[in-house]
Protein backbone atom coordinates (compact mmCIF):
# COMPACT_ATOMS: atom_id res chain seq x y z
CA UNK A 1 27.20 193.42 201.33
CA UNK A 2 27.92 196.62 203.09
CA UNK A 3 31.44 196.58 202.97
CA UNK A 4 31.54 195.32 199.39
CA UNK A 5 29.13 198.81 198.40
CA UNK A 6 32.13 201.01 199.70
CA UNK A 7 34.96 198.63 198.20
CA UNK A 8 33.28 198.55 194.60
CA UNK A 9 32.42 202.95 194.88
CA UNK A 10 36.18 203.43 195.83
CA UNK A 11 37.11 201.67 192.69
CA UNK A 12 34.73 203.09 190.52
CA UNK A 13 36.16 207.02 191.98
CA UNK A 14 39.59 205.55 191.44
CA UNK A 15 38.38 204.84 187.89
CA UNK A 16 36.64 208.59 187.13
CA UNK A 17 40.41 209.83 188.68
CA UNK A 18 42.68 207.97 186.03
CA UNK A 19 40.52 208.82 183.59
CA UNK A 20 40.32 212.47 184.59
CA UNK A 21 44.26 212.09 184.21
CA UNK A 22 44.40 210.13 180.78
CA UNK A 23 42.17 213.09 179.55
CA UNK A 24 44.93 215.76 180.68
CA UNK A 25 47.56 213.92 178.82
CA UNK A 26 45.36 213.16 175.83
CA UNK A 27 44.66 216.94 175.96
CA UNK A 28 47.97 218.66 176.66
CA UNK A 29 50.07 216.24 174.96
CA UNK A 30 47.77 215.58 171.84
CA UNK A 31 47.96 211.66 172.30
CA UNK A 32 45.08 209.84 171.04
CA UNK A 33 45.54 206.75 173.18
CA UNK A 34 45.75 208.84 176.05
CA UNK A 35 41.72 209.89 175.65
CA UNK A 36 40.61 206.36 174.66
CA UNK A 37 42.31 204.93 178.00
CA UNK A 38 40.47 208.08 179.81
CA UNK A 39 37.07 206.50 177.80
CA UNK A 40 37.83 203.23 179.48
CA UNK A 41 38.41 204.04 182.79
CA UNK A 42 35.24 206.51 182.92
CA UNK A 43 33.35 202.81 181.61
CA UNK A 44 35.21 200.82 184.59
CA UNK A 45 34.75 203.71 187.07
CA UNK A 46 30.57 203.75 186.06
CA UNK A 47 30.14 200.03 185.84
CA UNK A 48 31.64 199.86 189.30
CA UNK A 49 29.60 202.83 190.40
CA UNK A 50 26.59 201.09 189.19
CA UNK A 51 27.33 198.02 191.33
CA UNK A 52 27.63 199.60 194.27
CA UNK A 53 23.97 201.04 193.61
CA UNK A 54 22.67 198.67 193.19
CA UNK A 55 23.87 196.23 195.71
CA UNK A 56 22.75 199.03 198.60
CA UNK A 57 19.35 199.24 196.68
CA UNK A 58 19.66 195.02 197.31
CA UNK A 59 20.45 195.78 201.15
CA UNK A 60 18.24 198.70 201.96
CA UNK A 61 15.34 197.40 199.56
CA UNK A 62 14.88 200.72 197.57
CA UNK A 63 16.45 203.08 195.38
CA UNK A 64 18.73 205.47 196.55
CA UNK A 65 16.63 208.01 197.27
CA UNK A 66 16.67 209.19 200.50
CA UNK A 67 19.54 211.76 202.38
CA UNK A 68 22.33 213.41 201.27
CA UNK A 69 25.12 210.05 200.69
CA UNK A 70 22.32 208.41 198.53
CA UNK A 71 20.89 211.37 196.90
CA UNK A 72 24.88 211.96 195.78
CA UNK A 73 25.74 208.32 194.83
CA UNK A 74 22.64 208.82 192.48
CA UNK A 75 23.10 212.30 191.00
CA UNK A 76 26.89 211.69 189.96
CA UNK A 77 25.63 208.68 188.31
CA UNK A 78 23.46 210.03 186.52
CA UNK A 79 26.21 213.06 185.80
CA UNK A 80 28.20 209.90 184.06
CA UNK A 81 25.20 208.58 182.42
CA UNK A 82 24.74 211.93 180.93
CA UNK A 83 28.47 211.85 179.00
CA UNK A 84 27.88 208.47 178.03
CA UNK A 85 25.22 209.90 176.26
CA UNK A 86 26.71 213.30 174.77
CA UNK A 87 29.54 210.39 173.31
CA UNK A 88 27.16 208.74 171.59
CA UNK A 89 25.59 211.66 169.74
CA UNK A 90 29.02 213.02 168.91
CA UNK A 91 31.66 210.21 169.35
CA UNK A 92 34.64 211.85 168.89
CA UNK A 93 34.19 214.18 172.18
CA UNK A 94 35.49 212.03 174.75
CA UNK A 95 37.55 214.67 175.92
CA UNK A 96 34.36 216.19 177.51
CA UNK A 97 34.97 213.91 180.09
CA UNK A 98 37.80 216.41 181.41
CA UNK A 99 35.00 219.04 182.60
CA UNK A 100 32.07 216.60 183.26
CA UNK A 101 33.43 214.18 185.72
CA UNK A 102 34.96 216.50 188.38
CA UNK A 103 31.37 217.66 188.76
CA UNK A 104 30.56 214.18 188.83
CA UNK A 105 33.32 213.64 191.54
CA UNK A 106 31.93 217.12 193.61
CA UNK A 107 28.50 215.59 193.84
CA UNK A 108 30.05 212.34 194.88
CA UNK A 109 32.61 213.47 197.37
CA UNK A 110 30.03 215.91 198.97
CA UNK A 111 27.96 212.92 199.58
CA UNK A 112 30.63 210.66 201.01
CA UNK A 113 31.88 213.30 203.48
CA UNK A 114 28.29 212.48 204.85
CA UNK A 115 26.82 209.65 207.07
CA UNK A 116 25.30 206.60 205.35
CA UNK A 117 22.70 204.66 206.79
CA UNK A 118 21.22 201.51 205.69
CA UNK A 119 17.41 201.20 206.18
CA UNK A 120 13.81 200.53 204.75
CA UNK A 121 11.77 203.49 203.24
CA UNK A 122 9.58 204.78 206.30
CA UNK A 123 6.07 204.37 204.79
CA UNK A 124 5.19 208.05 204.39
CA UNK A 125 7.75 207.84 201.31
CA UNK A 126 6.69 204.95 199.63
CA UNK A 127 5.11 206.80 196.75
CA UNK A 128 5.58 206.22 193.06
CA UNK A 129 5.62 209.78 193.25
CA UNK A 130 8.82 209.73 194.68
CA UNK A 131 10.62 207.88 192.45
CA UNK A 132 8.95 210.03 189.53
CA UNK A 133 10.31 213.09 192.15
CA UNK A 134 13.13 212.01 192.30
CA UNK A 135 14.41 210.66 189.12
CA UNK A 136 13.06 213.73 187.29
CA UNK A 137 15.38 215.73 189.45
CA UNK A 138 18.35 214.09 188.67
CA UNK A 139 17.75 214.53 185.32
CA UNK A 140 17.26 217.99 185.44
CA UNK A 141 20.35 218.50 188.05
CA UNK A 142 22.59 216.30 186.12
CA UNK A 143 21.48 218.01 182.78
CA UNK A 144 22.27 221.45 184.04
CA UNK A 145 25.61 220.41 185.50
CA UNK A 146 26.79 219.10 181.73
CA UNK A 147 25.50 222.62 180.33
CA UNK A 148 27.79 224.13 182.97
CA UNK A 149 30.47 221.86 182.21
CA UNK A 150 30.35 222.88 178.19
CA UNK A 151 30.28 226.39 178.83
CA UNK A 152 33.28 226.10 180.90
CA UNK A 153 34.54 224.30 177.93
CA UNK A 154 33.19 226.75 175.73
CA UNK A 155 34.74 229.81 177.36
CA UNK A 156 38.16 227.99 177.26
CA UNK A 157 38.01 226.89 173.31
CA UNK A 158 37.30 230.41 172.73
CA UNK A 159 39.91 231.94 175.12
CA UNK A 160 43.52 232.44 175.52
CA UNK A 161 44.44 228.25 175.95
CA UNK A 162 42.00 227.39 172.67
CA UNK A 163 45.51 225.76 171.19
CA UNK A 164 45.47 223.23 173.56
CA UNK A 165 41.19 222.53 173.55
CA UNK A 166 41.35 221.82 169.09
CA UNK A 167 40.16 218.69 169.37
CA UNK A 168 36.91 219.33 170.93
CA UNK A 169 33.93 220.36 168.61
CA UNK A 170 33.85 224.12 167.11
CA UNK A 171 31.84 226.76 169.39
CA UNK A 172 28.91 226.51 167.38
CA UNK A 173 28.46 223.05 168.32
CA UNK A 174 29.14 223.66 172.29
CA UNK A 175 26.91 226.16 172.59
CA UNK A 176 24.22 224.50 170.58
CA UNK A 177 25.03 221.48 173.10
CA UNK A 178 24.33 223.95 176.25
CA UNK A 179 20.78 224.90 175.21
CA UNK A 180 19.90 221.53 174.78
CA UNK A 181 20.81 220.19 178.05
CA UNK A 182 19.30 223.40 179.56
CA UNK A 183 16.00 222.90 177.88
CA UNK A 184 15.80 218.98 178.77
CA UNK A 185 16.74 219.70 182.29
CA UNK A 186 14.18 222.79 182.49
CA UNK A 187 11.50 220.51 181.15
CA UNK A 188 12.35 217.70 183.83
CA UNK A 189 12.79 220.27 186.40
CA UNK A 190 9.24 221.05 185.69
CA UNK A 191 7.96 217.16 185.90
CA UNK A 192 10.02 217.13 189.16
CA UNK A 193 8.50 220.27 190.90
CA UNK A 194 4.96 218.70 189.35
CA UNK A 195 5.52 215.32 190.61
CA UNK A 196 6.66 216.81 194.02
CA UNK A 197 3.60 219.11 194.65
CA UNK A 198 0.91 215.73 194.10
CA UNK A 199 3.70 213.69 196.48
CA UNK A 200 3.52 216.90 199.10
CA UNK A 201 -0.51 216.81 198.64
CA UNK A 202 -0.54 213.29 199.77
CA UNK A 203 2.17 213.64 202.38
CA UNK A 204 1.78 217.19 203.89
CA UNK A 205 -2.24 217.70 202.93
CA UNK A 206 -0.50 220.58 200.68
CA UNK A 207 0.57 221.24 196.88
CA UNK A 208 3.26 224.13 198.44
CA UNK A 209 4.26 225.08 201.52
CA UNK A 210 7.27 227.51 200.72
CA UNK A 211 9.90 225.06 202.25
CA UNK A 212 13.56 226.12 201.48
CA UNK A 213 13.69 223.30 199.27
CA UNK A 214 10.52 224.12 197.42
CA UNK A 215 11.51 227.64 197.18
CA UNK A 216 14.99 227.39 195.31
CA UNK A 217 13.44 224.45 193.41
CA UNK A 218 11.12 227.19 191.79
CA UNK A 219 13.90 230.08 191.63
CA UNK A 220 15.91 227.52 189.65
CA UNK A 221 12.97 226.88 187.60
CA UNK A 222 12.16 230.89 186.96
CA UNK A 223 15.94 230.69 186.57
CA UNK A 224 16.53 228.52 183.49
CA UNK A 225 13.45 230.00 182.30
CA UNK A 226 15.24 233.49 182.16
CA UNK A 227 17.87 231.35 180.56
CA UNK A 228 16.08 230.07 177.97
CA UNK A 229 13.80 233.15 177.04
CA UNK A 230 16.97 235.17 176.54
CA UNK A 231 18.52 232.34 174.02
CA UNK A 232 15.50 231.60 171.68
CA UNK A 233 14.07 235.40 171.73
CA UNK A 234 16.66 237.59 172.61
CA UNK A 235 19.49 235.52 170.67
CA UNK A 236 21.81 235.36 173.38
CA UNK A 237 24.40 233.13 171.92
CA UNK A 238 28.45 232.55 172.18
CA UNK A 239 30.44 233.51 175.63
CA UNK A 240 27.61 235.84 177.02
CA UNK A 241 25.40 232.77 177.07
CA UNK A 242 27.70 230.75 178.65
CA UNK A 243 29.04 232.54 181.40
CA UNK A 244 24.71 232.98 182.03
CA UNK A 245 24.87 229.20 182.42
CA UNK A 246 27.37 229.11 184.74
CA UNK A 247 25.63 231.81 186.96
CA UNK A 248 22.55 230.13 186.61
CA UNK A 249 23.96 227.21 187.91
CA UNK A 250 24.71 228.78 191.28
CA UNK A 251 20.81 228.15 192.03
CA UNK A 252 21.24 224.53 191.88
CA UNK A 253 24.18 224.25 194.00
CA UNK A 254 22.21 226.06 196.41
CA UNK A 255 19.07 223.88 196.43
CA UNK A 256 21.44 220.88 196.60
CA UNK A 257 24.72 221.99 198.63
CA UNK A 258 23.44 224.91 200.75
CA UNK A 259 19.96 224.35 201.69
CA UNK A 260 20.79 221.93 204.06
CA UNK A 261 22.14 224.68 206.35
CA UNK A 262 18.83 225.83 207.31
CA UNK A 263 15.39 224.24 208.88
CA UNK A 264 12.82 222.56 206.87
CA UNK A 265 10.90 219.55 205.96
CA UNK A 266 13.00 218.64 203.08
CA UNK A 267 16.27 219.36 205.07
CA UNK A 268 15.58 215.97 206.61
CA UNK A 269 15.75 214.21 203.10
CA UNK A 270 19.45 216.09 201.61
C-alpha cells in the first residue's frame, strides 16, 4: 500500500506537468486542443492525487494531517480542487491552470523533499477540532494562493505580453476573481485561527500562547484584513491591488515554508 501511495502521486505530478505544458502551447500557439488536453491531464493528475490520499489515510488511519509531507499532499490538493472550481463558475478559463498548478506543484514538491512517516494519530490530536483546524486552513491557504495566482495573471493581461494572455477573461473579471478568493480565505482563516485556539485550550490549557505558528497565523490574518479594508473602502482596484496580493502572500509562505526554521510547539506538526 505504501509503495502504491508514491507510484499513484508520481503519476498524478506527471499529470499537473503535461498539463502545465499543453497550457503553454494552448497559450503561445493559440490552439484550442492544446488547453482541453492541459484540462485532462490536470483531471488525471488530481484523480491520481486523490488516490494516493486516500490510500495513506487507509494505511495510517487518518487524514493527512499531521507534518510537513502530509500537510503538502493536502494543501496542493486542495490548490487543484480550488481550479476545478474557478472552471466551473467560468468554464472557458482553463488556461488558469498555467499559474495555479505550479503553486500547486511548490506546495507539493516542498513536501516531498521531506520525510514521510506512516503512523496512528498520537491521542493528544485526536480532536474534531483538528480536522475543523485543519481543513479550514487549507481553505484559506489554498484560497489565497489562487488570488496570488490571478494577480500574477492579472499583471501579465495588462502588461507588455497581454497579446499572448487574450483568451483569459478581461481585467475586470480577474480582479473581481482576486477579492473573492481573498475574502473566502480571510473568512476561513478566521474559522481556522478560532478552531485552533478551543483545540490549543484543550491541548495546551491555553487559547494563545504566541507560538511562531500562532503568531504569523494572526499577521496573515491582520494581513488580508489590510487587504480587504483597502479594496471595499479605499477602492483599491486594478494592478495596485494585485501586486498587494502578491505581497500579502509573502505572510503565508512564511507561516507555511519558513516557520519551520525556528523552535516551537507547532514546528513539530509542519
Amino acid at each position: 500500500m505504501i509503495q502504491l501511495e508514491g507510484i499513484l502521486l508520481w503519476l498524478g505530478v506527471g499529470g499537473y506537468v503535461l498539463s502545465i505544458l499543453a497550457y503553454l502551447v494552448g497559450l503561445i500557439f493559440k490552439k484550442e486542443k492544446a488547453a482541453v488536453w492541459g484540462f485532462w491531464f490536470i483531471s488525471f493528475g488530481f484523480i491520481l492525487h486523490t488516490v494516493s490520499i486516500a490510500t495513506r489515510w487507509i494505511v495510517t488511519g487518518h487524514p493527512p494531517v499531521i507534518a510537513g509531507y502530509e500537510h503538502s499532499l493536502f494543501g496542493s490538493w486542495f490548490i487543484i480542487l480550488l481550479f476545478f472550481t474557478i472552471r466551473i463558475w467560468l468554464p472557458k478559463i482553463e488556461l488558469f491552470g498555467i499559474a495555479i498548478i505550479p503553486f500547486a506543484l511548490f506546495v507539493l514538491g516542498n513536501g516531498i523533499m521531506t520525510a514521510s512517516v506512516h503512523e496512528p494519530l498520537s491521542p493528544p490530536y485526536q480532536s474534531n477540532w483538528l480536522w475543523v483546524h485543519i481543513t479550514f486552513a487549507w481553505f484559506a491557504y489554498g484560497s489565497f494562493s489562487v488570488a496570488a495566482a490571478i494577480a500574477i495573471l492579472y499583471l501579465l493581461r495588462v502588461g507588455i505580453i497581454s497579446k499572448f494572455l487574450e483568451r483569459l477573461p478581461e481585467p475586470e473579471i480577474l480582479d473581481d476573481l482576486i477579492f473573492r478568493f481573498i475574502f473566502f480565505g480571510f473568512i476561513s482563516l478566521t474559522i481556522e485561527v478560532g478552531a485552533g485556539a478551543i483545540w490549543a485550550k484543550g491541548l495546551w490549557g491555553r487559547y494563545w500562547g504566541w507560538d511562531p505558528v500562532e503568531t504569523w497565523s494572526l499577521i496573515s490574518w491582520l494581513t488580508y484584513g489590510i487587504n480587504l479594508h483597502l479594496r471595499t473602502t479605499l477602492g483599491w482596484q486594478g494592478s495596485k491591488a494585485a501586486w498587494l496580493t502578491i505581497i500579502s502572500f509573502v505572510a503565508i509562505i512564511i507561516t507555511f515554508f519558513g516557520i519551520g526554521f525556528v523552535v516551537g510547539i507547532h514546528t513539530q506538526l509542519l
